[in-house]
PDB file of N, CA and C in Angstrom:
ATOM      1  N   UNK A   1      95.362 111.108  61.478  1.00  0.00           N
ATOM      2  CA  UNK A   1      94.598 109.884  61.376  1.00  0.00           C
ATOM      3  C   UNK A   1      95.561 108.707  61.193  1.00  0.00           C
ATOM      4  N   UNK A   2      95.253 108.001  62.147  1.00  0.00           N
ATOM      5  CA  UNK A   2      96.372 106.760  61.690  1.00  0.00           C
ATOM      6  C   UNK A   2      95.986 106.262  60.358  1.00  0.00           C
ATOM      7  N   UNK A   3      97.163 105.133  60.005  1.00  0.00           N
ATOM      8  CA  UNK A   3      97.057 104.378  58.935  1.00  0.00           C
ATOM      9  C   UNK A   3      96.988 102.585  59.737  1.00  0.00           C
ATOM     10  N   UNK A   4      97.401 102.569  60.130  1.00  0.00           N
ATOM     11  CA  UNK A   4      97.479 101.229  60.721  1.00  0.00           C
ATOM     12  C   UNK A   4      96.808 100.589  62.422  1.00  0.00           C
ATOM     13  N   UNK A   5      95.871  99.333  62.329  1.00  0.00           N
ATOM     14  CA  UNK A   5      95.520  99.237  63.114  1.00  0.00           C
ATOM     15  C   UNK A   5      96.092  99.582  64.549  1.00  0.00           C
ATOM     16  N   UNK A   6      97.524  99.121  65.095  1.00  0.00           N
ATOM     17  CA  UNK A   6      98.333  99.112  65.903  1.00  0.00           C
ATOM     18  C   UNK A   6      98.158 100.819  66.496  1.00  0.00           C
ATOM     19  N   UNK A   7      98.519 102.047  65.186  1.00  0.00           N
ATOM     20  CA  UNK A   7      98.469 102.792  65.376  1.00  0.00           C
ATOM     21  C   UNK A   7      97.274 103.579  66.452  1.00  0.00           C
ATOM     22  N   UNK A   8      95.966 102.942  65.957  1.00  0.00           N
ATOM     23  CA  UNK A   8      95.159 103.215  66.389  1.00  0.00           C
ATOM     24  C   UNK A   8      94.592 102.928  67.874  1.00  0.00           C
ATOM     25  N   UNK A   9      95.399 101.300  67.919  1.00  0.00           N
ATOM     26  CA  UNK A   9      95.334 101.302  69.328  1.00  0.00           C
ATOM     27  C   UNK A   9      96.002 102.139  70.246  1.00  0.00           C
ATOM     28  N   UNK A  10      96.939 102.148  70.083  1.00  0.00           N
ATOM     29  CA  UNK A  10      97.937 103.734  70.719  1.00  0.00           C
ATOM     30  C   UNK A  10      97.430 104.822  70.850  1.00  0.00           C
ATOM     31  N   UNK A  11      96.405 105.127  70.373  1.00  0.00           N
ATOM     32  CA  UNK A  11      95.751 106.533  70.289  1.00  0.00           C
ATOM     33  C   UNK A  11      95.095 105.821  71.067  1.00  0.00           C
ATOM     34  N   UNK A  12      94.554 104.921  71.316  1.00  0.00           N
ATOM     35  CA  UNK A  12      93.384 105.004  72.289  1.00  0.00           C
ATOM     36  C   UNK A  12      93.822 104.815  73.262  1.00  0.00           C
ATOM     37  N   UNK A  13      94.742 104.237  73.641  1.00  0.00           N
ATOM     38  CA  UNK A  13      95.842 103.998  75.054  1.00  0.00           C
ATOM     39  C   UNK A  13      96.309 105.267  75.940  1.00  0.00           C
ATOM     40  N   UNK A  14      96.261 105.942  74.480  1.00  0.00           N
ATOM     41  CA  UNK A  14      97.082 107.302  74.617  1.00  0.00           C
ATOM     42  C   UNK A  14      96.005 108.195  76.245  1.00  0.00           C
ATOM     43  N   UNK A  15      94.958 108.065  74.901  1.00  0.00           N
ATOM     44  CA  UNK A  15      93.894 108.994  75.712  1.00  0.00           C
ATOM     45  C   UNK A  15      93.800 108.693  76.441  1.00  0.00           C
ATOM     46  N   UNK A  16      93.083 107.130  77.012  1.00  0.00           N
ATOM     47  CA  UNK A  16      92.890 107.029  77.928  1.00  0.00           C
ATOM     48  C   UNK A  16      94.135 107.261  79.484  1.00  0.00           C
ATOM     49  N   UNK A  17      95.310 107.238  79.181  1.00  0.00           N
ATOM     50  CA  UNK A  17      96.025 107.724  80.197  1.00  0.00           C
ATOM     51  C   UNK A  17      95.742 109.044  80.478  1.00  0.00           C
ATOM     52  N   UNK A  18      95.786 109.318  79.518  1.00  0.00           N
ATOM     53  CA  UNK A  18      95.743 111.032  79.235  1.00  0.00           C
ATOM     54  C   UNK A  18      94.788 111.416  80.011  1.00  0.00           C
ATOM     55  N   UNK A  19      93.748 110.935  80.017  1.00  0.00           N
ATOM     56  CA  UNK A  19      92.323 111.339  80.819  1.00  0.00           C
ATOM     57  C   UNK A  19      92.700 111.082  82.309  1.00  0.00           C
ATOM     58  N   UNK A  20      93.427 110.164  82.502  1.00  0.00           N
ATOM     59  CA  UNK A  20      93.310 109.438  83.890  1.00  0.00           C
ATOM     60  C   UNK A  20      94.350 110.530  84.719  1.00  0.00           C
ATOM     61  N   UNK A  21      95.394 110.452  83.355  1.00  0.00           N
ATOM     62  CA  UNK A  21      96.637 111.109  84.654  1.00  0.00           C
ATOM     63  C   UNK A  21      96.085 112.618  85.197  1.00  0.00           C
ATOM     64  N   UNK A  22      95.426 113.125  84.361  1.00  0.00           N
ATOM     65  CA  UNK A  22      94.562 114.344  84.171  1.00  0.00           C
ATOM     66  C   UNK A  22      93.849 114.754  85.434  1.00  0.00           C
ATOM     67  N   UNK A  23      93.009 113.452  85.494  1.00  0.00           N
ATOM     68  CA  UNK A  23      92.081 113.336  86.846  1.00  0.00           C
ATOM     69  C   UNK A  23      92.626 113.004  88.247  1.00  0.00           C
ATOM     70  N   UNK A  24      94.060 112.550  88.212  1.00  0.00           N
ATOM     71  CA  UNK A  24      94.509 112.057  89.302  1.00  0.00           C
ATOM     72  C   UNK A  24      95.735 113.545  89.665  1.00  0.00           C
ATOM     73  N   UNK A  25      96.178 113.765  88.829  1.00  0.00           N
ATOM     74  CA  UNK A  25      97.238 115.246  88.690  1.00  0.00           C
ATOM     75  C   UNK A  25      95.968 116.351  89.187  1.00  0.00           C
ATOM     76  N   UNK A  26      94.447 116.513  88.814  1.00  0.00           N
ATOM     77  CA  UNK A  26      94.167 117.876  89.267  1.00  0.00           C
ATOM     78  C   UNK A  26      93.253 117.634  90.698  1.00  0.00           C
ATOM     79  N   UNK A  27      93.230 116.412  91.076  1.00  0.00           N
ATOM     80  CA  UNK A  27      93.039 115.857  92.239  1.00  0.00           C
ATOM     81  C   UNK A  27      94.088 116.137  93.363  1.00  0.00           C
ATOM     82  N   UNK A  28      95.210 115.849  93.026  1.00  0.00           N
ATOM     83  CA  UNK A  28      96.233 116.126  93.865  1.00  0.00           C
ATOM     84  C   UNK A  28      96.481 117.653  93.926  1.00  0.00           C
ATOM     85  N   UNK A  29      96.429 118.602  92.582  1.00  0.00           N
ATOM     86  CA  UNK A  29      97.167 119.884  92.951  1.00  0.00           C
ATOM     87  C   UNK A  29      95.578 120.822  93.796  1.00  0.00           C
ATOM     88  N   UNK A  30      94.389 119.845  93.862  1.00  0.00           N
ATOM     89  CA  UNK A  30      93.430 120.692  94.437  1.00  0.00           C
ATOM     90  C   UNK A  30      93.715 120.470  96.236  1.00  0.00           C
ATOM     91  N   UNK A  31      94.041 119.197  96.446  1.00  0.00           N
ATOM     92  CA  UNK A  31      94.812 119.082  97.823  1.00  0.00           C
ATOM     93  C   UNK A  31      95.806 119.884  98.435  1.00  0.00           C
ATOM     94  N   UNK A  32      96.710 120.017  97.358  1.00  0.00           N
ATOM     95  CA  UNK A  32      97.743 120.435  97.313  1.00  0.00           C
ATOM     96  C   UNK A  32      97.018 122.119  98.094  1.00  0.00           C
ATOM     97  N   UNK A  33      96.674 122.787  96.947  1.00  0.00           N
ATOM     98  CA  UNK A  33      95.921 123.843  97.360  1.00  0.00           C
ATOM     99  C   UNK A  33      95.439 124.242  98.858  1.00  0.00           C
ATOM    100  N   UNK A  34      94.439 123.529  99.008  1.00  0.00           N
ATOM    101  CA  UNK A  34      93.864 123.076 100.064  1.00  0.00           C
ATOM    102  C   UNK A  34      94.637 123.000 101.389  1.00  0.00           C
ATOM    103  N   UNK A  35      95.733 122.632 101.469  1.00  0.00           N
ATOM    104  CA  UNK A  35      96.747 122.088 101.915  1.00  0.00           C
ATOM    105  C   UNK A  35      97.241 123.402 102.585  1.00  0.00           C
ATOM    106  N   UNK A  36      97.858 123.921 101.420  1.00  0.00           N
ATOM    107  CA  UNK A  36      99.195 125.341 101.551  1.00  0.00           C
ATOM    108  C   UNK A  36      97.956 126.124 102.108  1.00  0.00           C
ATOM    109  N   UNK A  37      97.001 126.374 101.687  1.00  0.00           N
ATOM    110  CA  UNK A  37      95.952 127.376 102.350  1.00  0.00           C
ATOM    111  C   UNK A  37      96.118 126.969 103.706  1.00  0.00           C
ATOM    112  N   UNK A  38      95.801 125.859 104.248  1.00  0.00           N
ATOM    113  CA  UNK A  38      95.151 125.655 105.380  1.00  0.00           C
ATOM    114  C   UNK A  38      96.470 125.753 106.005  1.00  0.00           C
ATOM    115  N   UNK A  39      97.672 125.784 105.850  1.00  0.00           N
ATOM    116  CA  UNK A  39      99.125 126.286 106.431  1.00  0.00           C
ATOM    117  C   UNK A  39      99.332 127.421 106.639  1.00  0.00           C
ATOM    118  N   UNK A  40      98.909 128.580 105.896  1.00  0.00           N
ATOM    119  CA  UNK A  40      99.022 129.869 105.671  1.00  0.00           C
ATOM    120  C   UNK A  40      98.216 131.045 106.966  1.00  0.00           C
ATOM    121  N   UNK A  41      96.902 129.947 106.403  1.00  0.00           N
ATOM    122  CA  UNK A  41      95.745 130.663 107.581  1.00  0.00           C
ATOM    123  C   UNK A  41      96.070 129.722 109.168  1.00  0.00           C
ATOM    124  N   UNK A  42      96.958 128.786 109.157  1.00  0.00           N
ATOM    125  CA  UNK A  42      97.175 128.211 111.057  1.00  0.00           C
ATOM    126  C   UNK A  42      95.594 127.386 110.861  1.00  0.00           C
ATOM    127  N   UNK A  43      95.016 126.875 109.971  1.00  0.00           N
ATOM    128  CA  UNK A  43      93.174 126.412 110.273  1.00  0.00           C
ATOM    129  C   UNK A  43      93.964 125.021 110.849  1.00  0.00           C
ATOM    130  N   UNK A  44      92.711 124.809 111.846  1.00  0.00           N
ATOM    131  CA  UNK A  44      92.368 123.547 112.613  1.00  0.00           C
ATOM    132  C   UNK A  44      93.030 122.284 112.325  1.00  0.00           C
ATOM    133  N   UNK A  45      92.024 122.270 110.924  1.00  0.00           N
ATOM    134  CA  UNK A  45      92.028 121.096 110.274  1.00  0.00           C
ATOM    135  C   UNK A  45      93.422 120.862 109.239  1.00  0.00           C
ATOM    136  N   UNK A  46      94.692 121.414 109.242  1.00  0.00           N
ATOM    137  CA  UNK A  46      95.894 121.791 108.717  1.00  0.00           C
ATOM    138  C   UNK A  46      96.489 120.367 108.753  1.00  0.00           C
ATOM    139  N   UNK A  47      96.363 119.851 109.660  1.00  0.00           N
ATOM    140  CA  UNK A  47      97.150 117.752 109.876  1.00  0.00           C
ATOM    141  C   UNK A  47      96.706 117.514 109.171  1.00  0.00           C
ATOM    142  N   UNK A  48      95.565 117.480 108.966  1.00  0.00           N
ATOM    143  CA  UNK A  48      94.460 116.643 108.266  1.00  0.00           C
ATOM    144  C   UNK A  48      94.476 117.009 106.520  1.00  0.00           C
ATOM    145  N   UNK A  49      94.029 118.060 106.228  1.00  0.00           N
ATOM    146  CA  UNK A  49      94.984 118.420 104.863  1.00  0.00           C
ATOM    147  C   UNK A  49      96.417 118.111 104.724  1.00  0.00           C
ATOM    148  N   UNK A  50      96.339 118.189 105.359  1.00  0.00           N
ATOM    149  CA  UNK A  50      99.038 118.111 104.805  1.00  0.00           C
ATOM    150  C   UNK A  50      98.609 116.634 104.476  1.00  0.00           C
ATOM    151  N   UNK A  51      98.230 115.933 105.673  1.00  0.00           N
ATOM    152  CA  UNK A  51      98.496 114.067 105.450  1.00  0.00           C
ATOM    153  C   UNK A  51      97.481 114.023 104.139  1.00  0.00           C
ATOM    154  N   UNK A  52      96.164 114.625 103.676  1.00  0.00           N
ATOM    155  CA  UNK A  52      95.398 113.795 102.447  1.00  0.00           C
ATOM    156  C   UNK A  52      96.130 114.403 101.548  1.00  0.00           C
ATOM    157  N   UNK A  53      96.825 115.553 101.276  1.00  0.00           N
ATOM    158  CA  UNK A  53      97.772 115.697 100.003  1.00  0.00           C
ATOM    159  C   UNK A  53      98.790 114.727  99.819  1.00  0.00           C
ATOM    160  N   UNK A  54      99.508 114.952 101.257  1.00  0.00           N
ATOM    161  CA  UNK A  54     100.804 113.785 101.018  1.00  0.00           C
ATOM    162  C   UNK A  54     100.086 112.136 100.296  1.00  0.00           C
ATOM    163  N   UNK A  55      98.968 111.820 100.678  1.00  0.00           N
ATOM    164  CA  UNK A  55      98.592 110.891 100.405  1.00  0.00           C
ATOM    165  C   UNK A  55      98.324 110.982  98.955  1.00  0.00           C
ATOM    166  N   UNK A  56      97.386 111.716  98.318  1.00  0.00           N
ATOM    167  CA  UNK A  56      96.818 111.834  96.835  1.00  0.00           C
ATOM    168  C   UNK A  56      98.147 111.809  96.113  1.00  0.00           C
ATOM    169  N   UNK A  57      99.524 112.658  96.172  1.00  0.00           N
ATOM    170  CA  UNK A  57     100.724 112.622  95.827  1.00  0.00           C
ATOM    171  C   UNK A  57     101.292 111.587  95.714  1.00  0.00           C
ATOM    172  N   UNK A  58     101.241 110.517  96.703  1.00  0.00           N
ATOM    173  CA  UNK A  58     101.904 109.277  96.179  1.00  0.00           C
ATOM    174  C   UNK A  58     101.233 108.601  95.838  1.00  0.00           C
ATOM    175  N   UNK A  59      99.555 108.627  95.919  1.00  0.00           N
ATOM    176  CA  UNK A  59      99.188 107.623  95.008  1.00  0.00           C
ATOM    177  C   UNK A  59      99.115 108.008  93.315  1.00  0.00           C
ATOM    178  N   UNK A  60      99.424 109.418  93.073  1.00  0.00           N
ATOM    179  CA  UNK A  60     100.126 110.172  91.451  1.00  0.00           C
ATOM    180  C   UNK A  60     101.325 109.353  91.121  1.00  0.00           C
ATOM    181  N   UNK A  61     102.211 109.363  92.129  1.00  0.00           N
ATOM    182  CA  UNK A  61     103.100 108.251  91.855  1.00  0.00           C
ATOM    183  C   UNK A  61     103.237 106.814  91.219  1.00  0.00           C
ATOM    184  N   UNK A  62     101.848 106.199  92.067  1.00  0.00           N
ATOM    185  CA  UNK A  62     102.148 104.860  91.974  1.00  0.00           C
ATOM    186  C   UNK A  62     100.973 104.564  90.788  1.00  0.00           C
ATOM    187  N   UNK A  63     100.175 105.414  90.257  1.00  0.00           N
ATOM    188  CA  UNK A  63      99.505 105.686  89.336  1.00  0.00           C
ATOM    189  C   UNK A  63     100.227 105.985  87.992  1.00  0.00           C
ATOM    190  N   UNK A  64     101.599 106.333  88.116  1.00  0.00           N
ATOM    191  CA  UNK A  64     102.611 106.783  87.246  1.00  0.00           C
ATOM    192  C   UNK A  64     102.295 108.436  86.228  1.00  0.00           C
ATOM    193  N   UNK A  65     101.555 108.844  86.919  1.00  0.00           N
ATOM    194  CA  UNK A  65     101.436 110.295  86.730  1.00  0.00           C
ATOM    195  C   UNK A  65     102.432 111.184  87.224  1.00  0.00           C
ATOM    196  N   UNK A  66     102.654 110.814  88.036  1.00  0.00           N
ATOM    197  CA  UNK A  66     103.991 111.758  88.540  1.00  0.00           C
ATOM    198  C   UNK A  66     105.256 110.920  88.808  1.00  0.00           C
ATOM    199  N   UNK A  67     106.665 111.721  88.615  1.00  0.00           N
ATOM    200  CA  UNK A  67     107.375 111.366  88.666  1.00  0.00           C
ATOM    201  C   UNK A  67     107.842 111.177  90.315  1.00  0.00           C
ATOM    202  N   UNK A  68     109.178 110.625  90.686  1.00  0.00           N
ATOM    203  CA  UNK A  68     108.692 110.394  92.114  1.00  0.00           C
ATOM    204  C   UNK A  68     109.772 111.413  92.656  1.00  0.00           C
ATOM    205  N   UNK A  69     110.820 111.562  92.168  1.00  0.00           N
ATOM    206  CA  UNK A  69     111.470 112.778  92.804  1.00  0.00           C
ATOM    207  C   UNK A  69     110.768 114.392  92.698  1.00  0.00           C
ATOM    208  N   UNK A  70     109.694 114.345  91.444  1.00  0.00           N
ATOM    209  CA  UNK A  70     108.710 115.198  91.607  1.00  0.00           C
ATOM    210  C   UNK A  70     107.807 115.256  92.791  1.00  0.00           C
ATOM    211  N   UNK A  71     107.268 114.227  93.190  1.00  0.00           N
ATOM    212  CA  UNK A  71     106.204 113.860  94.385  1.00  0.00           C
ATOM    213  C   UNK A  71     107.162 114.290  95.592  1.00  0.00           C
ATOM    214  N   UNK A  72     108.310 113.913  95.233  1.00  0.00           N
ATOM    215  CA  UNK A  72     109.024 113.769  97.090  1.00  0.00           C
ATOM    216  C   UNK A  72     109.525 115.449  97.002  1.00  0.00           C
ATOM    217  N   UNK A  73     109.769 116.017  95.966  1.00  0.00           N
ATOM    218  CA  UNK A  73     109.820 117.855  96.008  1.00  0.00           C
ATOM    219  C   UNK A  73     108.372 118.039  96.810  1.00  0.00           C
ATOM    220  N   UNK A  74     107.155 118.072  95.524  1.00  0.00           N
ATOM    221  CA  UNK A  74     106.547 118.400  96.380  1.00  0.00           C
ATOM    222  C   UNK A  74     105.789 118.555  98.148  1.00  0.00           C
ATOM    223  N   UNK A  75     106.471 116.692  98.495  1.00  0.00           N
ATOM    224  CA  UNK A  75     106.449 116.466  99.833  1.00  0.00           C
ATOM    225  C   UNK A  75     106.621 117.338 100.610  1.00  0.00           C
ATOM    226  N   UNK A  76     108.087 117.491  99.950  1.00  0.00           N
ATOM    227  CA  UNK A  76     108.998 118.084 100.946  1.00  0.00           C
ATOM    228  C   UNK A  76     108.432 119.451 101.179  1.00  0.00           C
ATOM    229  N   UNK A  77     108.260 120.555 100.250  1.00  0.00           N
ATOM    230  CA  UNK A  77     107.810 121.442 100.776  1.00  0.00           C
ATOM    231  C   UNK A  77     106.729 121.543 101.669  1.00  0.00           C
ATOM    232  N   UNK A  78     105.666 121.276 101.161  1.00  0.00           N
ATOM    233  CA  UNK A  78     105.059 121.128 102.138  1.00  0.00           C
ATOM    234  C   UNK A  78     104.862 121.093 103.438  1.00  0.00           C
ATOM    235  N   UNK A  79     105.954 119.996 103.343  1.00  0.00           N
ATOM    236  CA  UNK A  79     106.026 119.475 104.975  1.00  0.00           C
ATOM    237  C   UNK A  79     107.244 120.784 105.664  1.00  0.00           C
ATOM    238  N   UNK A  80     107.939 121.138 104.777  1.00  0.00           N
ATOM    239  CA  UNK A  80     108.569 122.317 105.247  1.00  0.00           C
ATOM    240  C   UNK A  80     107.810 123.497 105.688  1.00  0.00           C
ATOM    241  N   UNK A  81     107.136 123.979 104.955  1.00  0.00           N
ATOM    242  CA  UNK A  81     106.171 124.944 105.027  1.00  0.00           C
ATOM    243  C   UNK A  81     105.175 124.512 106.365  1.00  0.00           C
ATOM    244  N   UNK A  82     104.923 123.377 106.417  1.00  0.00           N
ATOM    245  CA  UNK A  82     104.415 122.756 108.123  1.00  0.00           C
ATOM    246  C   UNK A  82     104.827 123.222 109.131  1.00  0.00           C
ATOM    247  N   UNK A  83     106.053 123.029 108.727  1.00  0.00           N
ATOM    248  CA  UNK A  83     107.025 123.014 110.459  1.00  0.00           C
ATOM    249  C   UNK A  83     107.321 124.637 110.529  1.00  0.00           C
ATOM    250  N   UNK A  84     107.223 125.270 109.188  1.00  0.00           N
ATOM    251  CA  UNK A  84     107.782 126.738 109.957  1.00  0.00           C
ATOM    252  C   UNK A  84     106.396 127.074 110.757  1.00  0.00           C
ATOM    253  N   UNK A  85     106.609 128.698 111.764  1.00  0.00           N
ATOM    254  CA  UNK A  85     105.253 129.248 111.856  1.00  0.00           C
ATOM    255  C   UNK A  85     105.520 130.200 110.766  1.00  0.00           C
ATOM    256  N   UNK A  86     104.494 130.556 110.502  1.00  0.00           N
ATOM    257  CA  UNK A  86     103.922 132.509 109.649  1.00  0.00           C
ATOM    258  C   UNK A  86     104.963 131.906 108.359  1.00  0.00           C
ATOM    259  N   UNK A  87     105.054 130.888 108.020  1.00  0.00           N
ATOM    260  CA  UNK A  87     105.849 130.788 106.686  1.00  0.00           C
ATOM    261  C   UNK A  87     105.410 130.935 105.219  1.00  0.00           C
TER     262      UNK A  87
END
């Protein structure tokens, strides 16, 4: 329990990132998901997943949820895992 007003605002600052980065981090790793599946199985729609992950990923970034040499790892695989076949 805080003691001091200040304190208290911080806790609430806290959370509320906390909530956000939360929602924007399990947004992206459900793409993410989504993503590597639709690479695995060769599906159709595989462009179309890779580009809305790559996308949700940097906007984790610019959201400051993710770090950005974190984001550009994860890019990268990805996009590696793209270009092979049966990878």
């Amino acid at each position: 329990m805080p003691n001091h007003k200040s304190a208290e605002k911080r806790d609430r600052q806290r959370d509320k990132r906390r909530l956000r980065n939360r929602l924007v981090v399990g947004r992206m790793r459900t793409a993410v998901k989504k993503a590597r599946t639709a690479l695995e199985q060769n599906a159709p729609e595989r462009d179309k997943l890779l580009k809305s992950a790559v996308s949700l990923i940097d906007k984790a970034v610019t959201k400051g949820a993710l770090k950005r040499n974190t984001a550009s790892r994860y890019i990268s695989r990805l996009v590696k895992r793209a270009g092979q076949p049966n990878a």
